[in-house]
PDB file of N, CA and C in Angstrom:
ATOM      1  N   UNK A   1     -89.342  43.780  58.455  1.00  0.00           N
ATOM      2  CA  UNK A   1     -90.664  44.124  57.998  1.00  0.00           C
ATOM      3  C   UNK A   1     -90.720  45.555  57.514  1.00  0.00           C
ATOM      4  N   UNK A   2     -89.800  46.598  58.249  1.00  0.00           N
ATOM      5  CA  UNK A   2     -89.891  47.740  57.920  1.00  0.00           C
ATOM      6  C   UNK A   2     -89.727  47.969  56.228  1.00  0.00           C
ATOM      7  N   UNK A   3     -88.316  47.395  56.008  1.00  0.00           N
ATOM      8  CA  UNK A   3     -87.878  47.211  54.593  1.00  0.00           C
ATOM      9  C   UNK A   3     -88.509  46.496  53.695  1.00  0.00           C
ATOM     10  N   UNK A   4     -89.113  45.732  54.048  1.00  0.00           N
ATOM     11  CA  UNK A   4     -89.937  44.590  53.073  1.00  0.00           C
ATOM     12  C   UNK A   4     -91.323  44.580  53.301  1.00  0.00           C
ATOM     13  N   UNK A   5     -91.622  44.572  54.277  1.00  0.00           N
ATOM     14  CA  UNK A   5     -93.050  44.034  54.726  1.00  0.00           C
ATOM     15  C   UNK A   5     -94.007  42.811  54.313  1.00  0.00           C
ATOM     16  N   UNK A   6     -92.445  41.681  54.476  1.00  0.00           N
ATOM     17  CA  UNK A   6     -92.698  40.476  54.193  1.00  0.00           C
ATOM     18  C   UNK A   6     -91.897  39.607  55.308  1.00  0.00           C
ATOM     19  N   UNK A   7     -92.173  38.053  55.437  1.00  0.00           N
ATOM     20  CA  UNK A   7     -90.678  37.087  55.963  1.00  0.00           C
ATOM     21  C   UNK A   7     -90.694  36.681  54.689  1.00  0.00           C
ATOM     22  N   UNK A   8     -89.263  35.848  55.372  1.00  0.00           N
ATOM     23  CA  UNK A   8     -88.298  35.648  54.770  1.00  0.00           C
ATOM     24  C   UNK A   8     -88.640  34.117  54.492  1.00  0.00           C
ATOM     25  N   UNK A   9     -88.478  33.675  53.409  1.00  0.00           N
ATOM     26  CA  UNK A   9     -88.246  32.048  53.091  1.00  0.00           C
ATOM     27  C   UNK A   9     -87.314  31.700  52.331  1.00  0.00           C
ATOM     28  N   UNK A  10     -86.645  30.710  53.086  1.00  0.00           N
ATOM     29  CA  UNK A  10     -85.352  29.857  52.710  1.00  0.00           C
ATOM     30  C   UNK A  10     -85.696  29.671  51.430  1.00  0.00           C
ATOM     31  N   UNK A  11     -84.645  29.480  50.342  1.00  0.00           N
ATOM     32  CA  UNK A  11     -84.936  28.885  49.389  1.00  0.00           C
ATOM     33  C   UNK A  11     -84.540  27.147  49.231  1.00  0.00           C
ATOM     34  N   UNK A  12     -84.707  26.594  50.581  1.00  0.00           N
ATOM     35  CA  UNK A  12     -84.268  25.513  50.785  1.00  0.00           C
ATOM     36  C   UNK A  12     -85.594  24.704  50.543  1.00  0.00           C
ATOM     37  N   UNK A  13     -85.141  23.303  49.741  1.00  0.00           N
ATOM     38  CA  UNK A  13     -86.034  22.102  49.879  1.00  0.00           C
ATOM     39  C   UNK A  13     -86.380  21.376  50.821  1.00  0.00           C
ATOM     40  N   UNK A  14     -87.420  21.319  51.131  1.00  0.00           N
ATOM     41  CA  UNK A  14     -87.531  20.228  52.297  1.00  0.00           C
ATOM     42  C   UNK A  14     -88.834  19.173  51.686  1.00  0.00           C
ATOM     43  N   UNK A  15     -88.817  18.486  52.414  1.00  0.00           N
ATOM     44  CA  UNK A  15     -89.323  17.468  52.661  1.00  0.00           C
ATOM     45  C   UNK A  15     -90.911  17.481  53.436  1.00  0.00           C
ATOM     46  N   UNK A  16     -91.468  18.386  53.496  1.00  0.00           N
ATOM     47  CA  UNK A  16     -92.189  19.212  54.292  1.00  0.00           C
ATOM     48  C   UNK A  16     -93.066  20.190  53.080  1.00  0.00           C
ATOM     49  N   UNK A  17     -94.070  19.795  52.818  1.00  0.00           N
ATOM     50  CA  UNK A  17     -94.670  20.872  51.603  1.00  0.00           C
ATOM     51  C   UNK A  17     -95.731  21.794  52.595  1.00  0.00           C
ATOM     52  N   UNK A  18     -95.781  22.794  52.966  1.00  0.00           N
ATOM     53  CA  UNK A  18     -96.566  23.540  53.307  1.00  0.00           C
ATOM     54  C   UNK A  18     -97.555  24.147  52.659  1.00  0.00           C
ATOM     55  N   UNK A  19     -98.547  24.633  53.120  1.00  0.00           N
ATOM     56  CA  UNK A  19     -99.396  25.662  51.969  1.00  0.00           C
ATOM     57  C   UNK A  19     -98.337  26.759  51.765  1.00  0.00           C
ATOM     58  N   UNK A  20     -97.929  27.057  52.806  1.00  0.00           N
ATOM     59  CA  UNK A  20     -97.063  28.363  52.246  1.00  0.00           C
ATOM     60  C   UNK A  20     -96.552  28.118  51.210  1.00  0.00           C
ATOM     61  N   UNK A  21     -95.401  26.851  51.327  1.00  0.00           N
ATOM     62  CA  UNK A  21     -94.790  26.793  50.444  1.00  0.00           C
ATOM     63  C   UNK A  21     -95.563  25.892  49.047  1.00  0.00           C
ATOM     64  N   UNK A  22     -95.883  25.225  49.220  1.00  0.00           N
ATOM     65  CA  UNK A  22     -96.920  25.582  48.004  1.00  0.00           C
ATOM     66  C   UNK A  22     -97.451  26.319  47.016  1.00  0.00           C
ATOM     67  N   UNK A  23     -97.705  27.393  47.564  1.00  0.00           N
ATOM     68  CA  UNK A  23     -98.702  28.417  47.432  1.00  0.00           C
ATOM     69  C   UNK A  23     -97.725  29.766  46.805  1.00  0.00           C
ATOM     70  N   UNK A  24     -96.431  29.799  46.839  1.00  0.00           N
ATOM     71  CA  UNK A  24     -95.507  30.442  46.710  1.00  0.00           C
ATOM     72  C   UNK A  24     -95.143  30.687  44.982  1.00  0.00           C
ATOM     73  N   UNK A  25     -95.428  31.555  44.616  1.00  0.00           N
ATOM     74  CA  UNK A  25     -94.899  32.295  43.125  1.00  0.00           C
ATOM     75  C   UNK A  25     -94.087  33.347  43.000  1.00  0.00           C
ATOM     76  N   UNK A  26     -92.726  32.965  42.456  1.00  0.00           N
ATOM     77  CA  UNK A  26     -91.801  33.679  42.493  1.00  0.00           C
ATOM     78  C   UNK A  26     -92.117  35.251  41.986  1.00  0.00           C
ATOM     79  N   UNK A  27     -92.756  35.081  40.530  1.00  0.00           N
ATOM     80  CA  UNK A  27     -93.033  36.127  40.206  1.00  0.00           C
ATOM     81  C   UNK A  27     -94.263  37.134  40.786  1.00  0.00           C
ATOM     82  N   UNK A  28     -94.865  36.370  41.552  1.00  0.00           N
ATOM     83  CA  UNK A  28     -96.317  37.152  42.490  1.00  0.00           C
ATOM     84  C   UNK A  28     -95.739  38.084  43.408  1.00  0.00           C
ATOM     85  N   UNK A  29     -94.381  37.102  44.198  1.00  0.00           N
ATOM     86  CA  UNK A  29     -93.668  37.530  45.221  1.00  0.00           C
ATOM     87  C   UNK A  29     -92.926  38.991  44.567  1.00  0.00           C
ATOM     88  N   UNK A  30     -92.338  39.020  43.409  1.00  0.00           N
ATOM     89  CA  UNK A  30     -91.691  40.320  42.826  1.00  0.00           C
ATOM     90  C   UNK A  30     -92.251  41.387  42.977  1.00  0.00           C
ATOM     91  N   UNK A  31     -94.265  41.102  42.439  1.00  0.00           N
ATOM     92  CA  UNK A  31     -94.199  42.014  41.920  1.00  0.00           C
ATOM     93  C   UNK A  31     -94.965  42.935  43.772  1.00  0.00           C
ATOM     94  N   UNK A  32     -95.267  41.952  44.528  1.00  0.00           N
ATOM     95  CA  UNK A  32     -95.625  42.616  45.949  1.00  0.00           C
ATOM     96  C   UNK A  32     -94.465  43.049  46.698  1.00  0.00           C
ATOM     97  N   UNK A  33     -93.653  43.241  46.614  1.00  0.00           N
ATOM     98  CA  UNK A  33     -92.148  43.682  47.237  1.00  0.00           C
ATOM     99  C   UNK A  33     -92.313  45.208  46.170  1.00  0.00           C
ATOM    100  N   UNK A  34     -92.513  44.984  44.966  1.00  0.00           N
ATOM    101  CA  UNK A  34     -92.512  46.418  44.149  1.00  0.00           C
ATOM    102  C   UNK A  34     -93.456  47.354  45.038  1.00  0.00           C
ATOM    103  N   UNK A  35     -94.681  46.667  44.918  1.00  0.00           N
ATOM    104  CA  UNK A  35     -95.682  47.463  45.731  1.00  0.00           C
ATOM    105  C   UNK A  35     -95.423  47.844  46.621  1.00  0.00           C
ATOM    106  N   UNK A  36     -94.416  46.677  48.221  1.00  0.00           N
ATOM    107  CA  UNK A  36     -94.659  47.274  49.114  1.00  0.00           C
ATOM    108  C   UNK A  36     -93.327  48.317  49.430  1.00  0.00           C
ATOM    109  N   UNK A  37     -92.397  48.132  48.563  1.00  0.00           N
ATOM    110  CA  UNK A  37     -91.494  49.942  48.470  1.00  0.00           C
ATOM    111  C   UNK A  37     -91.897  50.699  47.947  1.00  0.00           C
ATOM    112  N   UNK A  38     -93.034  50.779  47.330  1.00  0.00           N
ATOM    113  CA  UNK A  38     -93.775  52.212  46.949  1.00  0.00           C
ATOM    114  C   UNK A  38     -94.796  52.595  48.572  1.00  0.00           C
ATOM    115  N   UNK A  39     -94.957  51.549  49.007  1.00  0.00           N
ATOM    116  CA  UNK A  39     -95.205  52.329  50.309  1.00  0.00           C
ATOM    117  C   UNK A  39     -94.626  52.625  51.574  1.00  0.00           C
ATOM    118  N   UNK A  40     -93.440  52.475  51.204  1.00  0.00           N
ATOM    119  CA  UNK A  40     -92.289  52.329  52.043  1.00  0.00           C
ATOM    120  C   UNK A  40     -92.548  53.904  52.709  1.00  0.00           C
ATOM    121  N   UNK A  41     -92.536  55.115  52.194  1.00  0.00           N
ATOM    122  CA  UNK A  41     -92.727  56.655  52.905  1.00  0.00           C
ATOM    123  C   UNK A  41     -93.832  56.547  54.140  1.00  0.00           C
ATOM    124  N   UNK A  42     -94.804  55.813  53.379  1.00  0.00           N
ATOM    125  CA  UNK A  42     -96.019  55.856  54.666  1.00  0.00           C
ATOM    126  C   UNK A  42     -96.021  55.205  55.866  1.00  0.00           C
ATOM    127  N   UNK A  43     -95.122  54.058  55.451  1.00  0.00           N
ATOM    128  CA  UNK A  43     -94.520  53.114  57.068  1.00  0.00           C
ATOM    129  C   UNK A  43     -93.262  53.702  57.392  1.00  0.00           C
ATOM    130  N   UNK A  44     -92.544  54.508  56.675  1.00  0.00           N
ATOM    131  CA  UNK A  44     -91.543  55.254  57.544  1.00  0.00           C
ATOM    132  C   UNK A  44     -92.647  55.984  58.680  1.00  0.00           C
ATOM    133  N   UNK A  45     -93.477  56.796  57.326  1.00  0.00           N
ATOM    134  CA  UNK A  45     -93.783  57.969  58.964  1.00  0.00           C
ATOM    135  C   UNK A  45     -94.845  58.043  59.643  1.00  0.00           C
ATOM    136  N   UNK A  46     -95.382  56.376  59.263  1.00  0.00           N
ATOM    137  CA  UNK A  46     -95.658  55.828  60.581  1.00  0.00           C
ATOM    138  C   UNK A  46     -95.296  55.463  61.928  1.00  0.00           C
ATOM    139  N   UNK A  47     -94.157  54.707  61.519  1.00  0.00           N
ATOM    140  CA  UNK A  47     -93.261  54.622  62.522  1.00  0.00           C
ATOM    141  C   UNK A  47     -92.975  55.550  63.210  1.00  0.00           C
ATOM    142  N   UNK A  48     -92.358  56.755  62.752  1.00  0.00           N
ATOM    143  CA  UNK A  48     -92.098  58.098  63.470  1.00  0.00           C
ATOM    144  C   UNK A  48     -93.262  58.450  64.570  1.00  0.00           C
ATOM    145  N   UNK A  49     -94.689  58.553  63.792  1.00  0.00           N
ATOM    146  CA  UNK A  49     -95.587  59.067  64.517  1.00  0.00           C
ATOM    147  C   UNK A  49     -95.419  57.798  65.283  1.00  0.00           C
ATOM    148  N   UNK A  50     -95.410  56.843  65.506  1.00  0.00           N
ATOM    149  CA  UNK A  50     -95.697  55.784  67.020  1.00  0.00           C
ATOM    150  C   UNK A  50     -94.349  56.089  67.798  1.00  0.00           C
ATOM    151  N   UNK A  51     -93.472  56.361  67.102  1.00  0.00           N
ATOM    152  CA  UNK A  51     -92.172  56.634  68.431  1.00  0.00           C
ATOM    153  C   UNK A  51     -92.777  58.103  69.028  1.00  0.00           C
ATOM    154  N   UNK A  52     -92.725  59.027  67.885  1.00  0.00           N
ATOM    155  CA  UNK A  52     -93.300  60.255  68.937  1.00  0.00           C
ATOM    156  C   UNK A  52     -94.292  60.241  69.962  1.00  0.00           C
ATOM    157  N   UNK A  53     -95.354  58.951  69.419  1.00  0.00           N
ATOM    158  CA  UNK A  53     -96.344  59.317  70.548  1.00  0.00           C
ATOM    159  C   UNK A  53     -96.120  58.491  71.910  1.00  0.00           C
ATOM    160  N   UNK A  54     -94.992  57.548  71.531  1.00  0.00           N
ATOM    161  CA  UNK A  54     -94.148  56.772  72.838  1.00  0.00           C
ATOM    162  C   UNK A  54     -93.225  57.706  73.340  1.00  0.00           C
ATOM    163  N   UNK A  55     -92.720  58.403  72.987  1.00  0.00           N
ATOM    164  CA  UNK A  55     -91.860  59.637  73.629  1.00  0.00           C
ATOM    165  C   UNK A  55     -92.469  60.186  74.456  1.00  0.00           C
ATOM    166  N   UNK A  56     -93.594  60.932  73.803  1.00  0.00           N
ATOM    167  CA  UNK A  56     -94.659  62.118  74.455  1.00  0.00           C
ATOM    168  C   UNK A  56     -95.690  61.040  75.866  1.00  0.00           C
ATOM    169  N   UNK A  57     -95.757  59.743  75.867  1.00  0.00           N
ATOM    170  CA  UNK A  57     -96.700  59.246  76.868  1.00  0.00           C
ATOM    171  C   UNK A  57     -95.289  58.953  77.865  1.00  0.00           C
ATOM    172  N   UNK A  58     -94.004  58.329  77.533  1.00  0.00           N
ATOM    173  CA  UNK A  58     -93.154  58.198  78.547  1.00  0.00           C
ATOM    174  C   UNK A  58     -92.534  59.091  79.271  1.00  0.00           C
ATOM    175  N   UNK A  59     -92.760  60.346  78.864  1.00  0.00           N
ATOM    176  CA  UNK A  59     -92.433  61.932  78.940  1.00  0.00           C
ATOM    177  C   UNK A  59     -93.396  62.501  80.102  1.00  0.00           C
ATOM    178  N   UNK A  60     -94.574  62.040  79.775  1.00  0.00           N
ATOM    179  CA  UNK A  60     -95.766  62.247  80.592  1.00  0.00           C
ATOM    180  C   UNK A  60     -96.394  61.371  81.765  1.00  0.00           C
ATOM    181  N   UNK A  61     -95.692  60.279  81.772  1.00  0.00           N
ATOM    182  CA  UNK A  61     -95.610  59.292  82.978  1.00  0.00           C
ATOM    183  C   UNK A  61     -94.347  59.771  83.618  1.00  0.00           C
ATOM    184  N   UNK A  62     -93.203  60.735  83.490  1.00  0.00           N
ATOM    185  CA  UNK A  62     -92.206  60.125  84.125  1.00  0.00           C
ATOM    186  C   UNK A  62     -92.226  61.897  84.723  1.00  0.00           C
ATOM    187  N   UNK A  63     -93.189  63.207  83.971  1.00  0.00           N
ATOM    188  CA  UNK A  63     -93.532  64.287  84.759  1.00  0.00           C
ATOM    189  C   UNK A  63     -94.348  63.834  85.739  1.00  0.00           C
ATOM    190  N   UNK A  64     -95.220  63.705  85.641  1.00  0.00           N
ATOM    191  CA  UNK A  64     -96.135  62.827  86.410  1.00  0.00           C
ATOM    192  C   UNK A  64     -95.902  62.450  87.524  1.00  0.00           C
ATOM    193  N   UNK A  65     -95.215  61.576  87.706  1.00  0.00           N
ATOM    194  CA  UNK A  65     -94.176  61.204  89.114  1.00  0.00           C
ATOM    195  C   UNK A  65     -93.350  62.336  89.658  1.00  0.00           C
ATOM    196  N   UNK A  66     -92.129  63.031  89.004  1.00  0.00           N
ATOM    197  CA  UNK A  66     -91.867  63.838  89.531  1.00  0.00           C
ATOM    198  C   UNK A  66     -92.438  64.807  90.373  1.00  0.00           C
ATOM    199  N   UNK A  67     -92.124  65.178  91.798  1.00  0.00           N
ATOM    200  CA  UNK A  67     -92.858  66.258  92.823  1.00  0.00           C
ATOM    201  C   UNK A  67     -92.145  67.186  92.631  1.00  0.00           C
ATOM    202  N   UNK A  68     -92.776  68.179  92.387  1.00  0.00           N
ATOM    203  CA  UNK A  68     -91.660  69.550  92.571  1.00  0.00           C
ATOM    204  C   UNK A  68     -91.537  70.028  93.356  1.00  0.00           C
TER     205      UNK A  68
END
């Protein structure tokens, strides 16, 4: 999701028509993968900011406990 911010579909036939698959345009699909690596910077440092702020709360639960 990081890289794409899509799943993944087989390009396999089945027997099985879904809306998804239905509903599925190759070229729709192109051009939202373009889009979503142009926002690829902002979910990098998103990500960053949610690890930092999981760092900084597990950091602060685990002073916390410590007695000095």
């Amino acid at each position: 999701m990081l890289a794409y911010r899509t799943e993944a579909i087989l390009p396999v036939k089945v027997a099985l028509y879904t809306y998804r698959l239905t509903m599925f345009r190759e070229e729709l699909n192109n051009i939202a993968l373009r889009d979503a690596l142009d926002l690829l910077p902002s979910v990098r440092g998103d990500a960053l900011l949610r690890e930092a702020l999981y760092k900084f709360s597990i950091a602060h639960l685990h002073d916390r406990a410590v007695k000095l």
